[in-house]
Protein backbone atom coordinates (compact mmCIF):
# COMPACT_ATOMS: atom_id res chain seq x y z
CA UNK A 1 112.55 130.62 144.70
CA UNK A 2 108.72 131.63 144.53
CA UNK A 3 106.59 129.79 146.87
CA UNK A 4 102.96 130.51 146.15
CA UNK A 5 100.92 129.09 149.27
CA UNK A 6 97.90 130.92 148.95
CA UNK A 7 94.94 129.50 148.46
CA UNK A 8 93.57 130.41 144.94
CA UNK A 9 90.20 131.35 144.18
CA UNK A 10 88.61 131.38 140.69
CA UNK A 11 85.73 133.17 139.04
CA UNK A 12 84.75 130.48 136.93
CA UNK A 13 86.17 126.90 135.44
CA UNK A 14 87.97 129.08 132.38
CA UNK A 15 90.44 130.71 134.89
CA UNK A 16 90.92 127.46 135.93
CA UNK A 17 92.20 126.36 133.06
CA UNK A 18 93.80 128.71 131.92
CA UNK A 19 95.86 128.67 134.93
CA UNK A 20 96.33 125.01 134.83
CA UNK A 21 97.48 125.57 130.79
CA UNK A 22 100.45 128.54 131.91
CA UNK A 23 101.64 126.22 134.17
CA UNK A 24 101.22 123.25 132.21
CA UNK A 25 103.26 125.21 129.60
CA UNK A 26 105.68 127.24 131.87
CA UNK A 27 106.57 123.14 133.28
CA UNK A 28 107.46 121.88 130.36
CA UNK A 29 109.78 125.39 129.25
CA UNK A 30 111.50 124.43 132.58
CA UNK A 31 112.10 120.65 131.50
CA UNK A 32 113.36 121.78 128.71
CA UNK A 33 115.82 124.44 130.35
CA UNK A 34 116.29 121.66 132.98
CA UNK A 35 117.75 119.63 130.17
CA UNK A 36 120.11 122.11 129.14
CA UNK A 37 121.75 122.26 132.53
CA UNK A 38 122.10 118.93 132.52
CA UNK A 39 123.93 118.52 129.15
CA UNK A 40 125.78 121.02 129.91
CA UNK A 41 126.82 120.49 133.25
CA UNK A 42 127.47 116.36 132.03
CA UNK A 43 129.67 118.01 129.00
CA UNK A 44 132.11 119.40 131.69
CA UNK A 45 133.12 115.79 132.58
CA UNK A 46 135.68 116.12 129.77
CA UNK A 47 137.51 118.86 131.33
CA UNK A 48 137.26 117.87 134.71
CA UNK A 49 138.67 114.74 133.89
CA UNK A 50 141.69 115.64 131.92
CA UNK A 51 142.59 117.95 134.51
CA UNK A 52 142.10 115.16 137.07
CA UNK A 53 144.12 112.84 135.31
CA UNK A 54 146.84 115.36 134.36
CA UNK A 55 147.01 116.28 138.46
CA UNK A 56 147.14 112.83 138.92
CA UNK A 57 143.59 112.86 141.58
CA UNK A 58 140.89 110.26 141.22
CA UNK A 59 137.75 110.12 139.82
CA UNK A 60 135.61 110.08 143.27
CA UNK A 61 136.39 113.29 145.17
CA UNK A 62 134.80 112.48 148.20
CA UNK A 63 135.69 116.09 150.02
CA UNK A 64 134.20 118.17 147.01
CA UNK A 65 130.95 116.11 146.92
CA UNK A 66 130.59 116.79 150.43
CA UNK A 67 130.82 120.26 149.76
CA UNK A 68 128.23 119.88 146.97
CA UNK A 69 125.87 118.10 149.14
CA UNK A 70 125.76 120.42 151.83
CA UNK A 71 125.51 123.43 150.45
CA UNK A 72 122.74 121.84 147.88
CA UNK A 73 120.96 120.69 151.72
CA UNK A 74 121.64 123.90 152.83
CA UNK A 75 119.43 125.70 149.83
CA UNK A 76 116.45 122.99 150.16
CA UNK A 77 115.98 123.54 153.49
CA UNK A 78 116.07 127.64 152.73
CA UNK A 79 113.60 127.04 150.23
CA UNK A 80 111.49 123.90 152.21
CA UNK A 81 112.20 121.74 149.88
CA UNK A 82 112.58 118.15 150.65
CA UNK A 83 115.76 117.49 151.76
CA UNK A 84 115.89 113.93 151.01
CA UNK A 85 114.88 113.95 147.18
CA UNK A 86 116.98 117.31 146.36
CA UNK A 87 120.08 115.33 147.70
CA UNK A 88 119.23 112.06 145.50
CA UNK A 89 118.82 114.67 142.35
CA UNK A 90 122.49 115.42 143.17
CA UNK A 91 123.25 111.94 143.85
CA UNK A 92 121.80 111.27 140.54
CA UNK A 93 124.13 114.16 138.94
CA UNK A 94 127.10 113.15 139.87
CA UNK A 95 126.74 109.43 138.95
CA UNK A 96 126.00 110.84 135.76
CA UNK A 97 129.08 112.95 135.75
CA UNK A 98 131.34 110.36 137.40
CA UNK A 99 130.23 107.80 134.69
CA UNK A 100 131.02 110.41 131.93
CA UNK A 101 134.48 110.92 133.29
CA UNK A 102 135.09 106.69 133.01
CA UNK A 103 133.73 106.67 129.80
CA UNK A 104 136.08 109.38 128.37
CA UNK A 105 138.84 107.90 130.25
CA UNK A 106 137.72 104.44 129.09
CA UNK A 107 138.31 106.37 125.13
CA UNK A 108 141.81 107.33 126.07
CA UNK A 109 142.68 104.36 127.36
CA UNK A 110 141.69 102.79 124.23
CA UNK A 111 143.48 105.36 121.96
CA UNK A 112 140.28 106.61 120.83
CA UNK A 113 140.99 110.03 121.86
């Protein structure tokens, strides 16, 4: 990850702006990739759970989120990022995943699948 600590120094207010503008623009390209990765990675929920339910394992794998968390508290701290608010992203995540896997089980359940 690029950490740019330097204090920057413009010429005038234009190179200011521009500079706030890239980033401005190169933020929101992120969002949107961001996004992506989160569809994407929410989409696996259906295989994940069929092969959960097939193997006969529960929804909450509390060993594998462990693993998650660590090694995703592991990578902030590499990269100084707070700890704390990486680890509620991932939090966040795998409600979102978990809550996918009830709803599509929810749909088989109910025949709808």
């Amino acid at each position: 990850m690029k950490s740019n600590n330097e204090i920057l120094s413009f010429e005038n207010e234009e190179e200011a702006e521009i500079l706030l503008k890239e980033s401005r623009k190169r933020i929101d390209e992120i969002d949107n990739e961001l996004f992506d990765l989160i569809s994407e990675r929410t989409a696996l929920a259906s295989d994940i759970v069929f092969s959960k339910e097939y193997l006969g394992m529960p929804i909450y794998d509390e060993n594998r989120e462990k693993i998650v968390h660590d090694k995703i508290r592991s990578w902030a701290q590499e990269n100084d990022l707070d700890v704390d608010i990486i680890d509620q992203i991932v939090d966040m995540l795998t409600i979102l995943s978990k809550n996918e896997q009830k709803k599509i089980l929810r749909r088989n359940v109910d025949g709808q699948y």
